[in-house]
PDB file of N, CA and C in Angstrom:
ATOM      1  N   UNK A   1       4.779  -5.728 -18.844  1.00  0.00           N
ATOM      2  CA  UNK A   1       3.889  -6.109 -17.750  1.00  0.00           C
ATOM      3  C   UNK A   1       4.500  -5.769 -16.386  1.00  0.00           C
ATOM      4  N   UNK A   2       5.913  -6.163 -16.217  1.00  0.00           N
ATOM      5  CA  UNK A   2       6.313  -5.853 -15.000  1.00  0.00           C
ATOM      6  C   UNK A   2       6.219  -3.830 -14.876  1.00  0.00           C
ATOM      7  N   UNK A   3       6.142  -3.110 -15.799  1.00  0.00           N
ATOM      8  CA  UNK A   3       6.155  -1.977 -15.735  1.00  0.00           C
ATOM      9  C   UNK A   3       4.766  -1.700 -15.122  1.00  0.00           C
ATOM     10  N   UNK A   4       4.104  -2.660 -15.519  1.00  0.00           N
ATOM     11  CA  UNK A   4       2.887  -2.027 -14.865  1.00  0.00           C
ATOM     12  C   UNK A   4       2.481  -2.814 -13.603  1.00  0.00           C
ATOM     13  N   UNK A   5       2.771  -3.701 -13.064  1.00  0.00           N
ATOM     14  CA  UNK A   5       3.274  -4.335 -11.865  1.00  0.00           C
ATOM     15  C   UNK A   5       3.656  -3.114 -10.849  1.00  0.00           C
ATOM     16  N   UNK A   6       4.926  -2.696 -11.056  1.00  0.00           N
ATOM     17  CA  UNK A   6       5.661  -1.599 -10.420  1.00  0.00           C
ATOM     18  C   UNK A   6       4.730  -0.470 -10.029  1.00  0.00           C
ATOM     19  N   UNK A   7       4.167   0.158 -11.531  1.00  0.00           N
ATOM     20  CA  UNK A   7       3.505   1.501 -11.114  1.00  0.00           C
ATOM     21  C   UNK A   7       2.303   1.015 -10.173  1.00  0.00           C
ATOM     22  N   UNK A   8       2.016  -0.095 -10.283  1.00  0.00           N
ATOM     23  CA  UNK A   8       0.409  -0.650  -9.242  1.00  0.00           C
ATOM     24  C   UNK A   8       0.879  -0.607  -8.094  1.00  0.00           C
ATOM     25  N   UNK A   9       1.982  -1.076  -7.802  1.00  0.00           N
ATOM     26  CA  UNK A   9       2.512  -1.009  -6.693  1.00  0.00           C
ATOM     27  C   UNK A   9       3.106   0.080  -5.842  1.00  0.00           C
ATOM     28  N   UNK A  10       3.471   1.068  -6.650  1.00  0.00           N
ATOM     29  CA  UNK A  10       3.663   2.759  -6.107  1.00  0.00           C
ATOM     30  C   UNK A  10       2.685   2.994  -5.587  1.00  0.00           C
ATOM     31  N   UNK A  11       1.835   3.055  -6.676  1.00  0.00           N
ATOM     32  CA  UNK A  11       0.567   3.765  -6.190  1.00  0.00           C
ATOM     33  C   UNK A  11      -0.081   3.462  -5.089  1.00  0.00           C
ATOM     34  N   UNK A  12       0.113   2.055  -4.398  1.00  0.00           N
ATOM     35  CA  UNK A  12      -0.872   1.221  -3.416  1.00  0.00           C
ATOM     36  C   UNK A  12       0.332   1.988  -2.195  1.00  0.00           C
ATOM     37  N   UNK A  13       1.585   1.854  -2.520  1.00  0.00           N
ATOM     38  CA  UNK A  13       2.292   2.335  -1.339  1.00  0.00           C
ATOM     39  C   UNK A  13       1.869   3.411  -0.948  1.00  0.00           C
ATOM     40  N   UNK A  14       1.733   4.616  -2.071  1.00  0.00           N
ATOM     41  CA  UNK A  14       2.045   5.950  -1.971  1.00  0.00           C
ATOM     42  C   UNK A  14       0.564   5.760  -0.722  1.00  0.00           C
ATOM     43  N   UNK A  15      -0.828   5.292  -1.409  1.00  0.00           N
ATOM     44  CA  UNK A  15      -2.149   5.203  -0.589  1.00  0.00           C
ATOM     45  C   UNK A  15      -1.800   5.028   0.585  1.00  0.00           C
ATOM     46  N   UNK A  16      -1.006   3.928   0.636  1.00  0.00           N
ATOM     47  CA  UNK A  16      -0.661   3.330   1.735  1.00  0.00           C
ATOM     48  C   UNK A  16       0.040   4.684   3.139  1.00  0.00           C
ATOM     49  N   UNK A  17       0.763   5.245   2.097  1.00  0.00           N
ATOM     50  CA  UNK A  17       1.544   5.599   3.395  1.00  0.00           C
ATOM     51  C   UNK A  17       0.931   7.245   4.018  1.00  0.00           C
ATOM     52  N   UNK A  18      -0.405   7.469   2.736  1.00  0.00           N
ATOM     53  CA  UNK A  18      -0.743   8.643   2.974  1.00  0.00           C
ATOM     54  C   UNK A  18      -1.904   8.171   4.490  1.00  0.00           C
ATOM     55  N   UNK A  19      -2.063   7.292   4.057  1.00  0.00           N
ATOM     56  CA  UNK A  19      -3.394   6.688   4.915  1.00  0.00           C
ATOM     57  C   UNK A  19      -2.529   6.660   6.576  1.00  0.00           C
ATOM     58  N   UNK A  20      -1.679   6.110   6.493  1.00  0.00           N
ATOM     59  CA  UNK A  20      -0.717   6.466   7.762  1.00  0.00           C
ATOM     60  C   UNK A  20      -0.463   7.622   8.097  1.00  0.00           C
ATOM     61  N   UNK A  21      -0.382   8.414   7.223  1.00  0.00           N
ATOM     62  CA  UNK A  21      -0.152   9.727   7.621  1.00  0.00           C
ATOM     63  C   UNK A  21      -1.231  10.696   8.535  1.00  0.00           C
ATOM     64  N   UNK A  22      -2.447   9.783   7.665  1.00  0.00           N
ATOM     65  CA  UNK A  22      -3.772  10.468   8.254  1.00  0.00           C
ATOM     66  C   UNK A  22      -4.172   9.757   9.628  1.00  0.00           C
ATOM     67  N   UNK A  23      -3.805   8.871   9.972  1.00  0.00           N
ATOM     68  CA  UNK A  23      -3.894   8.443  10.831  1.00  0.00           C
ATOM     69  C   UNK A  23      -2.931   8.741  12.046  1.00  0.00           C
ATOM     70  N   UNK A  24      -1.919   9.192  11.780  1.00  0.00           N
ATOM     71  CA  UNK A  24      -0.745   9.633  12.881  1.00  0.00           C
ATOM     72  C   UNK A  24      -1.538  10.975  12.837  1.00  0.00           C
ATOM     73  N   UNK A  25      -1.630  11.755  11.984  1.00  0.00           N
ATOM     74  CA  UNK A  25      -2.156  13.316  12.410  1.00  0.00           C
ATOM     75  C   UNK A  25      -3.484  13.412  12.729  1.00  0.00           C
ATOM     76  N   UNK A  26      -4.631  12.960  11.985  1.00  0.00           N
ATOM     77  CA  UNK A  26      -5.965  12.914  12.768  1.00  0.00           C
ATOM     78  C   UNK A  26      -6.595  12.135  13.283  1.00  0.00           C
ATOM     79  N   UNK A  27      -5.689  10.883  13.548  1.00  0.00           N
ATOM     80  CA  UNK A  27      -6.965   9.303  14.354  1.00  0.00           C
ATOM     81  C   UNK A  27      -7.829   9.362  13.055  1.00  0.00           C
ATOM     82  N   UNK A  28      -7.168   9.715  11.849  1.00  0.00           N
ATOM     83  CA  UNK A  28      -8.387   9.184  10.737  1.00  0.00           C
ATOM     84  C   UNK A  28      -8.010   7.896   9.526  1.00  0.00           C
ATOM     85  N   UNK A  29      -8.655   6.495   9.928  1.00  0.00           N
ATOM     86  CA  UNK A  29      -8.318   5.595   9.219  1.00  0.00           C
ATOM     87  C   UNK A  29      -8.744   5.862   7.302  1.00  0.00           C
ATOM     88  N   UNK A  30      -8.549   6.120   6.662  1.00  0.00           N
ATOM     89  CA  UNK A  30      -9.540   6.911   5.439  1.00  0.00           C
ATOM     90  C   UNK A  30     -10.166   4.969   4.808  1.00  0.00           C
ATOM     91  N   UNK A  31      -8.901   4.319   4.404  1.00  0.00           N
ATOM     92  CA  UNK A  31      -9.415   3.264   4.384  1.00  0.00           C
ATOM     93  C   UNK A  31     -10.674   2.631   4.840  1.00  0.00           C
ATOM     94  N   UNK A  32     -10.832   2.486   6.049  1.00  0.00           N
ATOM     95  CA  UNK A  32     -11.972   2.323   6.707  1.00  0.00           C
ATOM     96  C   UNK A  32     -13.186   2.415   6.809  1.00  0.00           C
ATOM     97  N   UNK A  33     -12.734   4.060   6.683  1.00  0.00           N
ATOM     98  CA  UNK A  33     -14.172   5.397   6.603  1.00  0.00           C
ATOM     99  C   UNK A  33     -14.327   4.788   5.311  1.00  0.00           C
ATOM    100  N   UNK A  34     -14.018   4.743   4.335  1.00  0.00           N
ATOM    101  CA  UNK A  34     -14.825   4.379   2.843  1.00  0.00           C
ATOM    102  C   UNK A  34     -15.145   2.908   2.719  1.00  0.00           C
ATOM    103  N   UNK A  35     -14.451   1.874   3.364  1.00  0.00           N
ATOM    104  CA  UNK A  35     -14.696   0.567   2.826  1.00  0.00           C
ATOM    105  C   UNK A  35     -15.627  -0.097   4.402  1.00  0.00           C
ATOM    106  N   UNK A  36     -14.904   0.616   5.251  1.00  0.00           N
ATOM    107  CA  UNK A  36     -15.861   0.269   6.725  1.00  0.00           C
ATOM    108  C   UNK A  36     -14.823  -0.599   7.376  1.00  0.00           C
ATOM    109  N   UNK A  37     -14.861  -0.317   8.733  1.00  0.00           N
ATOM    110  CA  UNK A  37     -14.101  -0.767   9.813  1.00  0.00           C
ATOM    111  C   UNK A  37     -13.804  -2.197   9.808  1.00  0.00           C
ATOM    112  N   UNK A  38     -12.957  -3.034   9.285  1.00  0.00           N
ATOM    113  CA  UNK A  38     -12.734  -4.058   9.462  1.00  0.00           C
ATOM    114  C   UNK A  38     -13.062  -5.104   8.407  1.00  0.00           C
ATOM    115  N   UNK A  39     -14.229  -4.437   7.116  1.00  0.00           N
ATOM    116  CA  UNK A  39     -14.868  -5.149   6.047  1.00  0.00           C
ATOM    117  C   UNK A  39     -13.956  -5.723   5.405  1.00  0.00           C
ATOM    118  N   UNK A  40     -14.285  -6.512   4.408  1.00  0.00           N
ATOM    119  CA  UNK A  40     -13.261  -8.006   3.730  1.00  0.00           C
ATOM    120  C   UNK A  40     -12.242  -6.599   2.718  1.00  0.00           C
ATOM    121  N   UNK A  41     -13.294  -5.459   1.874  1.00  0.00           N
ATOM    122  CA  UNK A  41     -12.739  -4.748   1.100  1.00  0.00           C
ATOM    123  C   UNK A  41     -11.940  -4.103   1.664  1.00  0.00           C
ATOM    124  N   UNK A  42     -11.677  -3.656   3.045  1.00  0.00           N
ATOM    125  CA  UNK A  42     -11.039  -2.601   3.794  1.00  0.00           C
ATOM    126  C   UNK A  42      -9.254  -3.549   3.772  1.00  0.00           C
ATOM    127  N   UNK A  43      -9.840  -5.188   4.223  1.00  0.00           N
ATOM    128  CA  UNK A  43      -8.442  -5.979   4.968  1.00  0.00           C
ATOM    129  C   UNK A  43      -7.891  -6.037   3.434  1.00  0.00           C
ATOM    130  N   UNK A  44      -8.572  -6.458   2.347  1.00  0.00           N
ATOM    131  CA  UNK A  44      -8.175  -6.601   0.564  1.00  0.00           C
ATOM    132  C   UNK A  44      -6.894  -5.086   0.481  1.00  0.00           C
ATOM    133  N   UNK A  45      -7.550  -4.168   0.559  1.00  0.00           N
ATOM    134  CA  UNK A  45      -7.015  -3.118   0.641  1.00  0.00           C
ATOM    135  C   UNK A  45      -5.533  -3.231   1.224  1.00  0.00           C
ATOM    136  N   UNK A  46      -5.668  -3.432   2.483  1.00  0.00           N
ATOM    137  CA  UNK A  46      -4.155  -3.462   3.407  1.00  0.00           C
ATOM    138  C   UNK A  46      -3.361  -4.429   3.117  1.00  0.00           C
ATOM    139  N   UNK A  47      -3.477  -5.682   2.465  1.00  0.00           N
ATOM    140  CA  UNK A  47      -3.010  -6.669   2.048  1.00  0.00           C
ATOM    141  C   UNK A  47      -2.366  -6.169   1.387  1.00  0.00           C
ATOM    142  N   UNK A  48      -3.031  -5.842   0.002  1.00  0.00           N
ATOM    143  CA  UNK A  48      -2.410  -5.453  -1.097  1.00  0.00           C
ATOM    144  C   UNK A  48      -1.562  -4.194  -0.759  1.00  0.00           C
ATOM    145  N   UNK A  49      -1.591  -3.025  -0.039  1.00  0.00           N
ATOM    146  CA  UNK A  49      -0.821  -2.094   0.394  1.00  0.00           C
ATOM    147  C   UNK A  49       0.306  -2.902   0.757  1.00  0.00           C
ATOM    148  N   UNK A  50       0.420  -3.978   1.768  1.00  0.00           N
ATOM    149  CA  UNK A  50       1.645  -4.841   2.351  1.00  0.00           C
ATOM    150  C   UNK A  50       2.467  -5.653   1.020  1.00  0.00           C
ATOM    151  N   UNK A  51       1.208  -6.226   0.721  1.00  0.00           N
ATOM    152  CA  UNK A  51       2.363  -6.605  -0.812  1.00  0.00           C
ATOM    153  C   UNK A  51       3.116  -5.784  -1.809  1.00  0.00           C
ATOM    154  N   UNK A  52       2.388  -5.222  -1.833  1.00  0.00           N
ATOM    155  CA  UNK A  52       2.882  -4.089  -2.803  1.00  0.00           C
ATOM    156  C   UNK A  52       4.156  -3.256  -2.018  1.00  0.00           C
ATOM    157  N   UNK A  53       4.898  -3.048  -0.857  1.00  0.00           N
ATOM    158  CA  UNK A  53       5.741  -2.886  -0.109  1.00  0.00           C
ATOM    159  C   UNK A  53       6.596  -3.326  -0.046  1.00  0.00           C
ATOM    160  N   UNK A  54       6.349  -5.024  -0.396  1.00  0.00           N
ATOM    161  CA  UNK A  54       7.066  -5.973  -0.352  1.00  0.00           C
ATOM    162  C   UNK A  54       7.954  -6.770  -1.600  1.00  0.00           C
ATOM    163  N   UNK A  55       6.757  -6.359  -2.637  1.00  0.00           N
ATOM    164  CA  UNK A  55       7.391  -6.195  -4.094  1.00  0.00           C
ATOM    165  C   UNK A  55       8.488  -4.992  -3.858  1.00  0.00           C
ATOM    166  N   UNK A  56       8.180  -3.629  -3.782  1.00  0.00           N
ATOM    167  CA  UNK A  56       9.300  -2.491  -4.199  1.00  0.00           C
ATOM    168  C   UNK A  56      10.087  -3.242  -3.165  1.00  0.00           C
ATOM    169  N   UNK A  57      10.309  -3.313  -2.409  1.00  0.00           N
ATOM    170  CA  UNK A  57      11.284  -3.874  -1.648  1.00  0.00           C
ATOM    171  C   UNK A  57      12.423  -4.672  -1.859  1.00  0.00           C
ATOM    172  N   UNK A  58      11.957  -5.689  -2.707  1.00  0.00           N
ATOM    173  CA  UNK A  58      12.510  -7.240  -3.451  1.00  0.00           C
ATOM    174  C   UNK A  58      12.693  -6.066  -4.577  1.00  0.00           C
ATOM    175  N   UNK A  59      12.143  -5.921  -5.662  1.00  0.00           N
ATOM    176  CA  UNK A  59      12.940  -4.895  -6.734  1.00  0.00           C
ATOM    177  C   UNK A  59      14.324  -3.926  -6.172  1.00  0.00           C
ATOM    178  N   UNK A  60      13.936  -3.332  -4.767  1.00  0.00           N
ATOM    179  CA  UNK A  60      14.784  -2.568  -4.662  1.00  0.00           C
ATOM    180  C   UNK A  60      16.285  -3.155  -4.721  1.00  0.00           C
ATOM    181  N   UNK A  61      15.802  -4.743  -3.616  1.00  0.00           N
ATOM    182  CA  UNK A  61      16.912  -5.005  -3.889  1.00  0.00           C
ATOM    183  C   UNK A  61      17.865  -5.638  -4.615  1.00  0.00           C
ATOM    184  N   UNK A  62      16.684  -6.376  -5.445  1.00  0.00           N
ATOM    185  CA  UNK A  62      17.505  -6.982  -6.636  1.00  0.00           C
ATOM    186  C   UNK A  62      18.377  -6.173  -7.418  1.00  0.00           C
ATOM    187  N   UNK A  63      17.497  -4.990  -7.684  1.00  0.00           N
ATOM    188  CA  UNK A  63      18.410  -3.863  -8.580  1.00  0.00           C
ATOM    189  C   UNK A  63      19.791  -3.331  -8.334  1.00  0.00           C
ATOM    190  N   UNK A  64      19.817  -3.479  -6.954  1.00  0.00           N
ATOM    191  CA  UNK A  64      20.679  -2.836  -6.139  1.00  0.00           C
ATOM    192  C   UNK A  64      21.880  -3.670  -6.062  1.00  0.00           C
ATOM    193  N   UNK A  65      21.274  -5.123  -5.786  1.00  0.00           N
ATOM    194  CA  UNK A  65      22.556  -6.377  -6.368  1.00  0.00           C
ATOM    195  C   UNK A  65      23.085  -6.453  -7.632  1.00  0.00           C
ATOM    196  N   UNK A  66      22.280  -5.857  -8.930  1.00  0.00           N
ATOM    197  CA  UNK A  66      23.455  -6.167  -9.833  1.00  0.00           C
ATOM    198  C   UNK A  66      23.985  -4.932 -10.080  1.00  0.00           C
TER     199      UNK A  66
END
């Protein structure tokens, strides 16, 4: 289960950080454009992008401690 924890959580980053990307190079939120500016599904979205950040994070460093 935690294996699949992890990969959910790549994946939301990887979204995550492409969506930044699009936004530093074209002023284009993609998030947004599909779920709509500010909608409950759009903030669901970024949440979970932040958690999911925050998990690899805590893995990283647990791993890294032993």
């Amino acid at each position: 289960m935690k294996k699949v924890i992890d990969l959910i959580a790549l994946v939301l980053v990887i979204v995550g950080g492409l969506n930044w990307g699009l936004v530093g190079l074209f002023d284009l939120d993609l998030v947004a454009a599909l779920f709509g500016m500010g909608s409950v599904l759009a903030k669901i979205v970024y949440v979970l992008v932040g958690l999911s950040a925050l998990w690899l994070a805590i893995v990283g460093l647990v791993k890294k401690a032993k």
